[in-house]
Structure formats: structure tokens, C-alpha cells
C-alpha atoms as a PDB file:
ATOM      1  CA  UNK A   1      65.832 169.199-115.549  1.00  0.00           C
ATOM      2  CA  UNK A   2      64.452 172.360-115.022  1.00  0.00           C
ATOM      3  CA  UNK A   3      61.205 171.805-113.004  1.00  0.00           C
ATOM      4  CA  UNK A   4      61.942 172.431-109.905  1.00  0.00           C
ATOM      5  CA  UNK A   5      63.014 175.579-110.351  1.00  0.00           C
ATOM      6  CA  UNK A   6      60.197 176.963-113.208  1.00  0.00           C
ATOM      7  CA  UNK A   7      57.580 179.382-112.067  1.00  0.00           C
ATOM      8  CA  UNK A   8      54.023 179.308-114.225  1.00  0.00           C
ATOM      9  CA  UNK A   9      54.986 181.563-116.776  1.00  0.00           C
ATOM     10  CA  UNK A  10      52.792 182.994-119.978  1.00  0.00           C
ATOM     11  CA  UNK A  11      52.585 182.239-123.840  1.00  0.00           C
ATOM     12  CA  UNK A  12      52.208 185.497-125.487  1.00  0.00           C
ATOM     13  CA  UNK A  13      52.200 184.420-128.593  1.00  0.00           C
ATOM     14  CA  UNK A  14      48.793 182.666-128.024  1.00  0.00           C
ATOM     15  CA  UNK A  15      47.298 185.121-124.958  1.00  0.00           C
ATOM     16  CA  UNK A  16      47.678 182.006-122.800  1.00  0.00           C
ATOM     17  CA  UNK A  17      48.800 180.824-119.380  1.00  0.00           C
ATOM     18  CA  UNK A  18      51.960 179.167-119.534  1.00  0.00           C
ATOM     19  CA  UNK A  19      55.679 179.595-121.424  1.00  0.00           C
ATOM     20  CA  UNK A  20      56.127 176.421-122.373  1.00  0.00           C
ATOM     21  CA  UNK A  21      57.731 176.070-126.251  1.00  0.00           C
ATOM     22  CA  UNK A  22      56.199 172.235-126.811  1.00  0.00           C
ATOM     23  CA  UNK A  23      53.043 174.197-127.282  1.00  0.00           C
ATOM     24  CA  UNK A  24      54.464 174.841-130.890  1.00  0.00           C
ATOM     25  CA  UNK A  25      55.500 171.107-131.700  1.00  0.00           C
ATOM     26  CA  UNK A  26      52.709 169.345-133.455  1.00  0.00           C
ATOM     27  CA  UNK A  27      54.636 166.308-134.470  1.00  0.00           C
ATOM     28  CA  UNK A  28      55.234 163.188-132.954  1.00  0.00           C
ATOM     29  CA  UNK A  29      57.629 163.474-129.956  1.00  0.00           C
ATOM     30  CA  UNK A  30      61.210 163.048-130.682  1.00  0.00           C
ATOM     31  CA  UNK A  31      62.809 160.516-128.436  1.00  0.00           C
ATOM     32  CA  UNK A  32      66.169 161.422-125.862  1.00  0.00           C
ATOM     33  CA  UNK A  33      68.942 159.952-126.897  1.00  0.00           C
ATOM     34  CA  UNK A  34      71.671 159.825-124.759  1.00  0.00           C
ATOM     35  CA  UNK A  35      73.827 157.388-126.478  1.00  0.00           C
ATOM     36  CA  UNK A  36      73.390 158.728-129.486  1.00  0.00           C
ATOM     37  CA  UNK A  37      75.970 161.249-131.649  1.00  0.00           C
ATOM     38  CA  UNK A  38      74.769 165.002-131.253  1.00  0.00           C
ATOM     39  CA  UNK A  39      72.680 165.906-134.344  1.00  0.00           C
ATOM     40  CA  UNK A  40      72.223 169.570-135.755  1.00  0.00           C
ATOM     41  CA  UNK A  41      68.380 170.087-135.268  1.00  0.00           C
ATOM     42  CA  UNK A  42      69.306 173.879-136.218  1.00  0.00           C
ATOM     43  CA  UNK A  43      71.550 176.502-137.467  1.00  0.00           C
ATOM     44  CA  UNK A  44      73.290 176.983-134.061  1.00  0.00           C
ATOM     45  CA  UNK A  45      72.451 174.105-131.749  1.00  0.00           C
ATOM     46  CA  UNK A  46      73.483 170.502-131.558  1.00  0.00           C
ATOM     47  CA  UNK A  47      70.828 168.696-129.406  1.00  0.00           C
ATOM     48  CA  UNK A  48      71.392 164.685-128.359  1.00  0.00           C
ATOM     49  CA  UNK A  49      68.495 162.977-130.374  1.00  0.00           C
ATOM     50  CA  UNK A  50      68.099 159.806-132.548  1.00  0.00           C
ATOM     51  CA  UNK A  51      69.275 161.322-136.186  1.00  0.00           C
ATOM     52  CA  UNK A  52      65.178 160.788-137.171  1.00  0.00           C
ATOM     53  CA  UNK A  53      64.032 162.858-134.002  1.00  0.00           C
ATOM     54  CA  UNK A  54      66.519 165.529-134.840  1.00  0.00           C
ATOM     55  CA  UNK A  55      65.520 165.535-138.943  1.00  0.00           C
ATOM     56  CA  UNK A  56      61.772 166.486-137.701  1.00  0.00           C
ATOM     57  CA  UNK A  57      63.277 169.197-136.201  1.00  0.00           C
ATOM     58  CA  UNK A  58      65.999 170.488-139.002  1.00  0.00           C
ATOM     59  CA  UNK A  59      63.961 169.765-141.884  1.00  0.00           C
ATOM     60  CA  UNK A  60      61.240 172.020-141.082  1.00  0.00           C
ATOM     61  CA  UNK A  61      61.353 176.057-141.457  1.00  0.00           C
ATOM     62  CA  UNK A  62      58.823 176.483-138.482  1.00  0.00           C
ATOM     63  CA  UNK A  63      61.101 174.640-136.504  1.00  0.00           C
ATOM     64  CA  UNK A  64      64.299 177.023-137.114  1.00  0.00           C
ATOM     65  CA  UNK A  65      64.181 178.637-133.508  1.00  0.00           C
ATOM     66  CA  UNK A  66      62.592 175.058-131.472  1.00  0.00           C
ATOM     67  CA  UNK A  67      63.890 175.019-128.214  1.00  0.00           C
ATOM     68  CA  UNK A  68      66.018 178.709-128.384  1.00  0.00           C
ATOM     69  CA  UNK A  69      64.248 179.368-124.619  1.00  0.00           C
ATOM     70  CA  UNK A  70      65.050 176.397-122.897  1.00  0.00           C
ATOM     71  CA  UNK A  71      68.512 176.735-123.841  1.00  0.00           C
ATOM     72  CA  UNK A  72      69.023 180.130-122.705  1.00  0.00           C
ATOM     73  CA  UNK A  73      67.214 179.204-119.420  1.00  0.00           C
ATOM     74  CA  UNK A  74      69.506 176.316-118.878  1.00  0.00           C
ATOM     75  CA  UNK A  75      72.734 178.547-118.971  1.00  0.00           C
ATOM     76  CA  UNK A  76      70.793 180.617-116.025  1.00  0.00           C
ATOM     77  CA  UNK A  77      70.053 177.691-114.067  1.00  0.00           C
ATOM     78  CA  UNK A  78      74.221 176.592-114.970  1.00  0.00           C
ATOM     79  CA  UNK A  79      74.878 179.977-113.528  1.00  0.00           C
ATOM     80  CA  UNK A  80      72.388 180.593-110.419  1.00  0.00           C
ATOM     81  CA  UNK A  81      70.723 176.828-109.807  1.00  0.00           C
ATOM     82  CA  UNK A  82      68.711 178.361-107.101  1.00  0.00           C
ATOM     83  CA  UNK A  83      67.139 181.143-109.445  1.00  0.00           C
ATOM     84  CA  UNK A  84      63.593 180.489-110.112  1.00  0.00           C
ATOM     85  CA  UNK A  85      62.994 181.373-113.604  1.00  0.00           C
ATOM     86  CA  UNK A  86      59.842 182.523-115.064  1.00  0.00           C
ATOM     87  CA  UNK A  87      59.172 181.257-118.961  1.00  0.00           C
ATOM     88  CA  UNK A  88      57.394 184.342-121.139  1.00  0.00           C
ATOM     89  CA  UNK A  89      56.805 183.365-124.674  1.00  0.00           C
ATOM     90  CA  UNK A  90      57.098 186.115-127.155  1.00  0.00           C
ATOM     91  CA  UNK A  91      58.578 184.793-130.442  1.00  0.00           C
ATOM     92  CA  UNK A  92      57.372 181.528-132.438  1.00  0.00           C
ATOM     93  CA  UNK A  93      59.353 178.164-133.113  1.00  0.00           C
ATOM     94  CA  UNK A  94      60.255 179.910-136.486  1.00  0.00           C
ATOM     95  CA  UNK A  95      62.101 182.469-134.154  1.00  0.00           C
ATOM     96  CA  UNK A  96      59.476 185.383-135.761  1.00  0.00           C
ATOM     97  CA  UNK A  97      57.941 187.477-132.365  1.00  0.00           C
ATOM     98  CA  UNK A  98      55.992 190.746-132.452  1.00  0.00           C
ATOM     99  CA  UNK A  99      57.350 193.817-130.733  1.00  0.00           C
ATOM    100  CA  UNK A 100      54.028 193.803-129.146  1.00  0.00           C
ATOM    101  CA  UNK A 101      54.196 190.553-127.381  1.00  0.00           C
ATOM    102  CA  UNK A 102      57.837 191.307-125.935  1.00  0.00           C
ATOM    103  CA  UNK A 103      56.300 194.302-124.721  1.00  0.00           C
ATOM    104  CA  UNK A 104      53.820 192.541-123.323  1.00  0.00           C
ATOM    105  CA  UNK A 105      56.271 190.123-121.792  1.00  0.00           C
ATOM    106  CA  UNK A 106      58.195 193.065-120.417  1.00  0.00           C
ATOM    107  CA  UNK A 107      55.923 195.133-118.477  1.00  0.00           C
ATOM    108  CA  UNK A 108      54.243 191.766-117.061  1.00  0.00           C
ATOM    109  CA  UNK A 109      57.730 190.895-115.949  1.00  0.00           C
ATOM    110  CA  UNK A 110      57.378 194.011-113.806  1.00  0.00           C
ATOM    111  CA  UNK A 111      53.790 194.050-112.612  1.00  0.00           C
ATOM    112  CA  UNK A 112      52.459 190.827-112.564  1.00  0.00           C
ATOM    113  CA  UNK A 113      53.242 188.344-109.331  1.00  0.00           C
ATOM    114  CA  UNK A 114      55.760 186.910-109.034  1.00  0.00           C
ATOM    115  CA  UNK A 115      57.339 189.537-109.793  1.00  0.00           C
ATOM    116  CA  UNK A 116      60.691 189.119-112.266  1.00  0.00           C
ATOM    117  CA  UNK A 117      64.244 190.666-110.617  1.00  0.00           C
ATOM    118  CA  UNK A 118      66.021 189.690-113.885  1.00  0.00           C
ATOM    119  CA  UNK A 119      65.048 189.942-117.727  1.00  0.00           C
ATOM    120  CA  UNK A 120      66.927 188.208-119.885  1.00  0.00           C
ATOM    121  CA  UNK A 121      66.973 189.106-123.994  1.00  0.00           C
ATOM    122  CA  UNK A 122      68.574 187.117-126.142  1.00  0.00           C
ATOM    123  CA  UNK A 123      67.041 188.290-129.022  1.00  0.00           C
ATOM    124  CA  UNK A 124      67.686 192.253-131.358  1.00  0.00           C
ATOM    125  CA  UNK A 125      66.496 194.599-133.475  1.00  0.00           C
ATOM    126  CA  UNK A 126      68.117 196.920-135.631  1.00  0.00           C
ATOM    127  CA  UNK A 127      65.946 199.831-135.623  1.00  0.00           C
ATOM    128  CA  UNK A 128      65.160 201.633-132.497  1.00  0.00           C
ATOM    129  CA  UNK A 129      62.077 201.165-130.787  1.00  0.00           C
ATOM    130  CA  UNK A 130      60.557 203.864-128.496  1.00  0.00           C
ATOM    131  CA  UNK A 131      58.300 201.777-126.867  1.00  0.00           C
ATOM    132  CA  UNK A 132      60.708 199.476-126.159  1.00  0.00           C
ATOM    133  CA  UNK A 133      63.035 201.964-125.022  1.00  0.00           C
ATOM    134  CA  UNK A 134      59.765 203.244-122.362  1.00  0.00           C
ATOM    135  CA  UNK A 135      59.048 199.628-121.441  1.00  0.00           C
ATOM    136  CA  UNK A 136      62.856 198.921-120.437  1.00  0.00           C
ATOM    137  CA  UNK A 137      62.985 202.155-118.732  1.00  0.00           C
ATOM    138  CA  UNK A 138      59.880 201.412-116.570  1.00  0.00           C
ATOM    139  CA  UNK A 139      61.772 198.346-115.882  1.00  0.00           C
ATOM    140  CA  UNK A 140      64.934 199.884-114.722  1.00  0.00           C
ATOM    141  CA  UNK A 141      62.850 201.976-112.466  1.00  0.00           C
ATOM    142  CA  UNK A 142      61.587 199.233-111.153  1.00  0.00           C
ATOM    143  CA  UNK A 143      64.893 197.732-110.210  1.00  0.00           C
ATOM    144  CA  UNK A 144      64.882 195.527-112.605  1.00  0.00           C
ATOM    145  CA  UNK A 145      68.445 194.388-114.233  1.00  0.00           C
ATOM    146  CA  UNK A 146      67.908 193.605-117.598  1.00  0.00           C
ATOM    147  CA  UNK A 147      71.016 191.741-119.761  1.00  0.00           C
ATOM    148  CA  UNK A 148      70.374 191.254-123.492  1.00  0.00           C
ATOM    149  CA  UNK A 149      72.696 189.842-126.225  1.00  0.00           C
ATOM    150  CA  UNK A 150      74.293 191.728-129.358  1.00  0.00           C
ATOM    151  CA  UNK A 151      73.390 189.976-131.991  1.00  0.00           C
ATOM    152  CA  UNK A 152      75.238 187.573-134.604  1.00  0.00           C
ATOM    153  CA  UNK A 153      76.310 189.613-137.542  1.00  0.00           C
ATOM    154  CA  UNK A 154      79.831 189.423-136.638  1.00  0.00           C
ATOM    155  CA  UNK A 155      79.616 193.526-137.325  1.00  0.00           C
ATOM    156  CA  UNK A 156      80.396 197.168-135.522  1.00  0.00           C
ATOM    157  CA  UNK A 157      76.624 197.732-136.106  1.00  0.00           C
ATOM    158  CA  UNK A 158      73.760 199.515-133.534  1.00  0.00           C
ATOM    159  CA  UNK A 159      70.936 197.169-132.313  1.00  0.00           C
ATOM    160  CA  UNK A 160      68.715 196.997-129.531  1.00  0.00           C
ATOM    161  CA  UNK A 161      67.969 196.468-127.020  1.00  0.00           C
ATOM    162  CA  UNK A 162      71.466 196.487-126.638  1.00  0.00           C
ATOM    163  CA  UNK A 163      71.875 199.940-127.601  1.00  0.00           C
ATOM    164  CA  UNK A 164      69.871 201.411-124.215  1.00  0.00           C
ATOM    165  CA  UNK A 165      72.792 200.726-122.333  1.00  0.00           C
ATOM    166  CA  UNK A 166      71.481 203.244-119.717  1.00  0.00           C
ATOM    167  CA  UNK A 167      69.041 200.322-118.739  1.00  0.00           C
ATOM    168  CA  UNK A 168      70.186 197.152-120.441  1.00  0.00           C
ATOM    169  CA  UNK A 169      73.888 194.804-120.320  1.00  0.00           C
ATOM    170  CA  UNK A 170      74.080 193.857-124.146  1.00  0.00           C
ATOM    171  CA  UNK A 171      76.320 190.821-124.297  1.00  0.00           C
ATOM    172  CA  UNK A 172      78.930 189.618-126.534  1.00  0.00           C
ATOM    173  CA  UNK A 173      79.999 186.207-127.441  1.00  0.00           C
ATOM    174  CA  UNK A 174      84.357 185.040-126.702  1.00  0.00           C
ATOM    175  CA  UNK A 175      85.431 181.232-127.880  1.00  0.00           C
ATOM    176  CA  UNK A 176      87.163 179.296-125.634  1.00  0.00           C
ATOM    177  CA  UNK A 177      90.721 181.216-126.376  1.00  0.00           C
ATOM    178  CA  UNK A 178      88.607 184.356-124.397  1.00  0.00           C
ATOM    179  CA  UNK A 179      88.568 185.794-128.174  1.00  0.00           C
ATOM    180  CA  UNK A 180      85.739 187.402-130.291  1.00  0.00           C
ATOM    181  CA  UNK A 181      83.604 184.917-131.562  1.00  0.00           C
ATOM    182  CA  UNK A 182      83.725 185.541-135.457  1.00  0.00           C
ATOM    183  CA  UNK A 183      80.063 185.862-135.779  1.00  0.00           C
ATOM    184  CA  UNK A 184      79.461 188.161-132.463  1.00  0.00           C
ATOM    185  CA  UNK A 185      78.519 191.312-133.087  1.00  0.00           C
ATOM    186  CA  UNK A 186      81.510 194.268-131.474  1.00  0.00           C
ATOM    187  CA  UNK A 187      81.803 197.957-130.733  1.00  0.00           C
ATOM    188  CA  UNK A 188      81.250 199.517-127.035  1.00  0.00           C
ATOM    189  CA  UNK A 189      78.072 200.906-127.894  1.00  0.00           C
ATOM    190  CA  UNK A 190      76.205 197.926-127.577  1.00  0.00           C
ATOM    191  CA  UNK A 191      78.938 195.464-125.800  1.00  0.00           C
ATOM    192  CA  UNK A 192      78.907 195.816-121.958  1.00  0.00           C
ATOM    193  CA  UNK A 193      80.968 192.637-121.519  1.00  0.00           C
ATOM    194  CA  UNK A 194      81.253 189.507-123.349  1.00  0.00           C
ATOM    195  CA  UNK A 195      80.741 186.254-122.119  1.00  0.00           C
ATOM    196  CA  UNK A 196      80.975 182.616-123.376  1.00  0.00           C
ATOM    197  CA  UNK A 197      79.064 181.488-125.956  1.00  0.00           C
ATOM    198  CA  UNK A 198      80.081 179.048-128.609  1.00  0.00           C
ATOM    199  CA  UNK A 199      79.534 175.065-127.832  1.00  0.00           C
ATOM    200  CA  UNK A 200      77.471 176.591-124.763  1.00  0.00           C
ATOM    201  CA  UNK A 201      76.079 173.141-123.287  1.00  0.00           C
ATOM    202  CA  UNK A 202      72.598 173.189-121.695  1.00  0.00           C
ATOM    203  CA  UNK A 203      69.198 172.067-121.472  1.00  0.00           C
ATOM    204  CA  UNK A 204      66.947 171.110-124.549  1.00  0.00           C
ATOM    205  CA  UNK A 205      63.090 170.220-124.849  1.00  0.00           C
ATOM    206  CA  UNK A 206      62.356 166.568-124.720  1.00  0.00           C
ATOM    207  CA  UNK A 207      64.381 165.721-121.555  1.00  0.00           C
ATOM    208  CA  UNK A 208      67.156 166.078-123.422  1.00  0.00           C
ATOM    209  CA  UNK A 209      70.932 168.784-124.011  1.00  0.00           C
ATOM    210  CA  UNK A 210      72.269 171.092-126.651  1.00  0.00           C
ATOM    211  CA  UNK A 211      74.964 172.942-127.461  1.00  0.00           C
ATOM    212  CA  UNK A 212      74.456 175.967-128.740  1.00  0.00           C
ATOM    213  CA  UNK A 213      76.558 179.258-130.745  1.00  0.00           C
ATOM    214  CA  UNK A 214      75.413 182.776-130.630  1.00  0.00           C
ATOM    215  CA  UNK A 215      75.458 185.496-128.148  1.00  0.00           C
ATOM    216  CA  UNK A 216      71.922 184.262-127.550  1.00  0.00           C
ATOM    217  CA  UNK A 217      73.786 181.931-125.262  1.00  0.00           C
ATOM    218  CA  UNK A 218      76.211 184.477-123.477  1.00  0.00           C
ATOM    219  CA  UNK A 219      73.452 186.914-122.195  1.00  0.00           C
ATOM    220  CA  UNK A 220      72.209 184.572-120.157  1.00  0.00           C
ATOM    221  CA  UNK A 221      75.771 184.128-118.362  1.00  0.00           C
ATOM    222  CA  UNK A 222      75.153 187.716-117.291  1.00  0.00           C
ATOM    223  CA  UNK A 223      71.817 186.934-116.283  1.00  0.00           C
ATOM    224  CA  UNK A 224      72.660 184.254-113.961  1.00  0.00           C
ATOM    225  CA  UNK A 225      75.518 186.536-112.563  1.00  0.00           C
ATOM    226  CA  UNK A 226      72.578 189.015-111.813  1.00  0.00           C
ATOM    227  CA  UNK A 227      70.957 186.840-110.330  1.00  0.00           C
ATOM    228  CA  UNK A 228      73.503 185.741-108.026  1.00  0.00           C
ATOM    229  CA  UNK A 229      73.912 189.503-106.858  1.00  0.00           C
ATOM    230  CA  UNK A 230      70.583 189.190-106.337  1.00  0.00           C
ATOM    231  CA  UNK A 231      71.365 186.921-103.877  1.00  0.00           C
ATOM    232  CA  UNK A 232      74.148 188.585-101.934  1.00  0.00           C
ATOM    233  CA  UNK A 233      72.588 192.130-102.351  1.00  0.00           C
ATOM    234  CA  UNK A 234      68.668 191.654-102.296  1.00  0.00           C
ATOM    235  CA  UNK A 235      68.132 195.389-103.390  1.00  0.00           C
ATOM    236  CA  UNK A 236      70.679 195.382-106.275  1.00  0.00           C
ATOM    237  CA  UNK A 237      69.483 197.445-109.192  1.00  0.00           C
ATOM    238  CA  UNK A 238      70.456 198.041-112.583  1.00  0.00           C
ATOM    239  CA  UNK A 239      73.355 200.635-112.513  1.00  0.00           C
ATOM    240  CA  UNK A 240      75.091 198.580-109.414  1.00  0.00           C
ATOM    241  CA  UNK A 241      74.692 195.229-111.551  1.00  0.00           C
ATOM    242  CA  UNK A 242      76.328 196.757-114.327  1.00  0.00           C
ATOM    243  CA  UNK A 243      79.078 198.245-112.204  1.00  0.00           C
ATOM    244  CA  UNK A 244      79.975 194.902-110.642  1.00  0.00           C
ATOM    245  CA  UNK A 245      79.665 192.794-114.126  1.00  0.00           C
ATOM    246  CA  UNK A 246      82.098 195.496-115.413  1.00  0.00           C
ATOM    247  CA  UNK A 247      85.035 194.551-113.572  1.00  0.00           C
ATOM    248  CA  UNK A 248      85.404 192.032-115.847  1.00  0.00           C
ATOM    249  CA  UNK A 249      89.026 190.290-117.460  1.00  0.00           C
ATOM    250  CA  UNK A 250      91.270 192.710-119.351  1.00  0.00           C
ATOM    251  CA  UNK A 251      90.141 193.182-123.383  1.00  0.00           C
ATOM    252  CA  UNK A 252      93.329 191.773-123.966  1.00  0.00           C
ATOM    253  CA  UNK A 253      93.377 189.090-125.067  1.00  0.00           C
ATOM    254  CA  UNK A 254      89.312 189.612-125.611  1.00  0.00           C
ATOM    255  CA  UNK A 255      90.724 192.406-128.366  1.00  0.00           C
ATOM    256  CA  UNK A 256      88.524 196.208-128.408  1.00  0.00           C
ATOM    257  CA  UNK A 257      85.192 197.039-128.888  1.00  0.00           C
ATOM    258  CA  UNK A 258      84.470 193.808-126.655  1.00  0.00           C
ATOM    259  CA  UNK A 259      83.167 196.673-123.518  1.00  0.00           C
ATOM    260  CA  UNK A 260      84.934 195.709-119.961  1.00  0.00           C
ATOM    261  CA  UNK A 261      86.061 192.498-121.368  1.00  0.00           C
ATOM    262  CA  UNK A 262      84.879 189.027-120.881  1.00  0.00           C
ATOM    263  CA  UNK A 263      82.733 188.538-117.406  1.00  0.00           C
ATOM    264  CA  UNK A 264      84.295 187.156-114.435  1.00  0.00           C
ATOM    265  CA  UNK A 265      81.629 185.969-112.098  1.00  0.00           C
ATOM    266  CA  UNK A 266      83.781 185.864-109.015  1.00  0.00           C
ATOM    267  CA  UNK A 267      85.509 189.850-109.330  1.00  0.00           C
ATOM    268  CA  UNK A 268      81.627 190.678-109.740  1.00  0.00           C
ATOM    269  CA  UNK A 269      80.334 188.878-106.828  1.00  0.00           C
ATOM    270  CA  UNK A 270      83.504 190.413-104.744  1.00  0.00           C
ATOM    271  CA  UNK A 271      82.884 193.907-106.145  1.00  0.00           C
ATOM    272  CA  UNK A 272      79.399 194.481-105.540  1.00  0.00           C
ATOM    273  CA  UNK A 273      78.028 197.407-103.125  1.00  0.00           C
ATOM    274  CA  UNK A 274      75.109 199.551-102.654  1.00  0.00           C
ATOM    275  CA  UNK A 275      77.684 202.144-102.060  1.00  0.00           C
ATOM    276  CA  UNK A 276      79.099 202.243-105.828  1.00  0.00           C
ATOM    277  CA  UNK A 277      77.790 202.485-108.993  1.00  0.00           C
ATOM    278  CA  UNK A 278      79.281 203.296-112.653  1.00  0.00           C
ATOM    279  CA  UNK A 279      77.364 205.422-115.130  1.00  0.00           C
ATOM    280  CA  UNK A 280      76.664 203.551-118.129  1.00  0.00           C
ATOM    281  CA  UNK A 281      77.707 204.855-121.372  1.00  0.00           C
ATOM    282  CA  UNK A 282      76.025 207.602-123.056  1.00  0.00           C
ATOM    283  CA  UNK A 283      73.289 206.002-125.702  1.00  0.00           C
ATOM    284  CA  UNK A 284      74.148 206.380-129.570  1.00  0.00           C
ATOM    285  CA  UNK A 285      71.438 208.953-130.418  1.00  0.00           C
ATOM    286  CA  UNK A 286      68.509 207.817-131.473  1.00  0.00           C
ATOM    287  CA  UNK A 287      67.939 207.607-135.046  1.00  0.00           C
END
């Protein structure tokens, strides 16, 4: 479902070539299903598997996370099917990752061929990280546009890299009534915009679909969108990405602390030129 447009990408998590997340799965191979019910494989996605295939998955702690990257990368490719996306592995099955390895992941995005235009991040931290902070500022530079999601707490609460909203879009999660999602995490110094992101349909290992919940699954609207403006405006960077993703719908009924409100793909498409630009928001200060 996603071959044709998947570049060779890179497992950090083992210092290998290739991103792909069946590299973790040591069990037999769960079978498609796609007359079957959708069965819970874990705590926020619903994938379409025989109720056996899916127990493998939701019985076992290591699996807790199996299959969070595909997902996100099919909400990309729902987005922008032309975008070629590049797979970097930096956190386990378990959904554990080293800052080291995202780091890793992030400054290869920048340097290594081909070279990335778009970094998604659907993953946070709550402490600040000044590495992290210098890697996603060397991407900026770079003209990279980086979207990342603001976490599931369902709180007013600081994380990153959502926080660096000089060089990062963090993304919050709306139902389908374009209203808060209870667990999405609120306040306009992390929230840029907020996007979909509860029953999010989209690809799943195995040859098979998911829905998904979490904000996890609403950066990646805003990475698609990038990458669309990518493909109107070649040389769009970070701060013009942000300006155009910002004339989004009205708060209202999306509520406060939600940023510019929930994306609209279309204003941000017609919106976009090299001639404007809108300051992000001032960082919280760093703890």
C-alpha cells in the first residue's frame, strides 16, 4: 500500500539500513483480514486482523507501540499520495526510543541523500532537550519544516518538541464535532493548530488498516499539508509553512488554547507565498 512511494530508509535502533518496523516482530505472521471485525491490537489502534493475529499483538508488552510508524505514514500518503516518504526508526515496538537515535534520525534527515523536506514527530518529551533543540534548529536552517504532535495527557502542560515552536508545528488532536479531543494535550504554547485525530483510518503492517486515536495521528495531517506546499512552492521553509497552516478554521467551535484552530488544507494551499511569513510564538523559557 505504501511501496511505491517508500524511499530506503534506516533502523536506528539497530545501526542498520532500512526503517522497516517487521524487523521487531519475531512471531509468526498475523494474517489480513478483511472480512473480519476490527480488533484492538493496542491501546489506541484498531487494526483489521483475525481476533488470534490481533491477540499476538495485544497480549504482548513489546508489542504496545507495533505498527505506530506505518500508521502515521499512511495519514501522509492520505494527505500528499505523491510524497515519497522516507522510514527512520528511532523508538522500539514497545514505543521506548533513545534521544540519541532521534537525533540521529534528525540530522540524517538533513544530510544524508535523499535528502528529507519534511520531518514528521509524533512522539514528546516533557523535559527540554538542548540537543534536540540544536538538532531541530540545524534543521530549520536547512529549510526543513518540521510538524510534531502534543502529546496525549489531555493537559495545559509544556512538552517537546512541541514547545520549539520557533522551528517545529506541534499538533493537536479535534473529534469529528471539530472539538478537543479529551485526551489531546491544549494551551498555545505547544498547539500550532489542531488537526483530526481520533478513528484516524490508515495503513497497518501486514497488508492490512487501522484506526488509530492520539495526536500521534494529527501531526501527520500537517505533514502531508507541508508537503503539498512543497509542491506548489518548491523553496517553502519553515516560518512560511507555519504561516500558511495558520490560517486555519476559527477556535470556535475548536474552543482556546487549540493555536489557529483546526487545519484547513485548502485556505493553506491558497495562502501560501514566499512573500509572507508569521513569526512564531515566543518559546516558554527553557527550564
Amino acid at each position: 500500500m505504501l511501496a511505491s512511494v517508500l524511499l530506503p530508509g534506516y533502523d536506528f535502533t539497530r545501526n542498520q539500513s532500512g526503517g522497516s518496523e517487521l524487523s521487531d516482530f519475531t512471531d509468526p505472521t498475523p494474517q489480513a483480514c478483511p472480512g473480519c471485525s476490527p480488533a484492538v491490537v493496542n491501546q489506541s489502534s484498531a487494526a483489521i486482523l483475525d481476533q488470534s493475529s490481533a491477540a499476538i499483538l495485544d497480549q504482548n508488552p513489546k508489542y504496545a507501540a507495533f505498527g505506530h510508524g506505518t500508521m502515521v505514514m499512511g495519514v501522509i500518503h492520505l494527505v500528499a499520495p505523491n510524497a515519497k516518504l522516507l522510514p527512520l526508526k528511532a523508538f522500539h515496538s514497545d514505543g521506548t526510543g533513545n534521544l540519541s537515535d532521534i537525533l540521529h534520525a534528525i540530522y540524517y534527515a538533513v544530510q544524508n541523500p535523499p535528502k528529507a523536506n519534511v520531518i514528521n514527530m509524533s512522539f514528546d518529551f516533557t523535559s527540554y532537550s538542548a540537543e534536540l533543540a540544536t538538532a531541530l534548529d540545524f534543521a530549520s536552517q536547512s529549510a526543513l519544516i518540521c510538524a510534531t504532535s502534543a502529546g496525549n495527557d489531555g493537559q495545559k502542560e509544556i512538552v517537546y518538541p512541541a514547545g520549539l515552536q520557533s522551528v517545529a508545528m506541534g499538533v493537536a488532536s479535534t473529534d469529528n464535532s471539530d472539538m478537543r479531543s479529551s485526551f489531546s494535550n491544549y494551551g498555545d504554547a505547544i498547539v500550532w493548530v489542531a488537526a483530526p485525530g481520533e478513528g484516524i483510518v490508515t495503513t497497518y503492517p501486514f497488508n492490512s488498516y487501522a484506526a488509530g486515536w492520539g495526536t500521534s495521528f494529527s501531526a501527520p495531517f500537517v505533514s502531508g499539508t507541508s508537503a503539498l506546499l512543497l509542491n506548489k512552492q518548491a523553496q517553502t521553509n519553515q516560518p512560511q509553512a507555519a504561516n500558511a497552516v495558520a490560517h486555519a478554521a476559527p477556535v470556535v467551535p475548536v474552543g482556546t488554547d487549540m493555536g489557529n484552530g483546526r487545519l484547513d488544507i485548502v485556505r493553506a494551499l491558497q495562502v501560501l507565498s514566499p512573500r509572507t511569513s508569521l513569526s512564531p510564538r515566543t518559546p516558554p523559557p527553557k527550564p
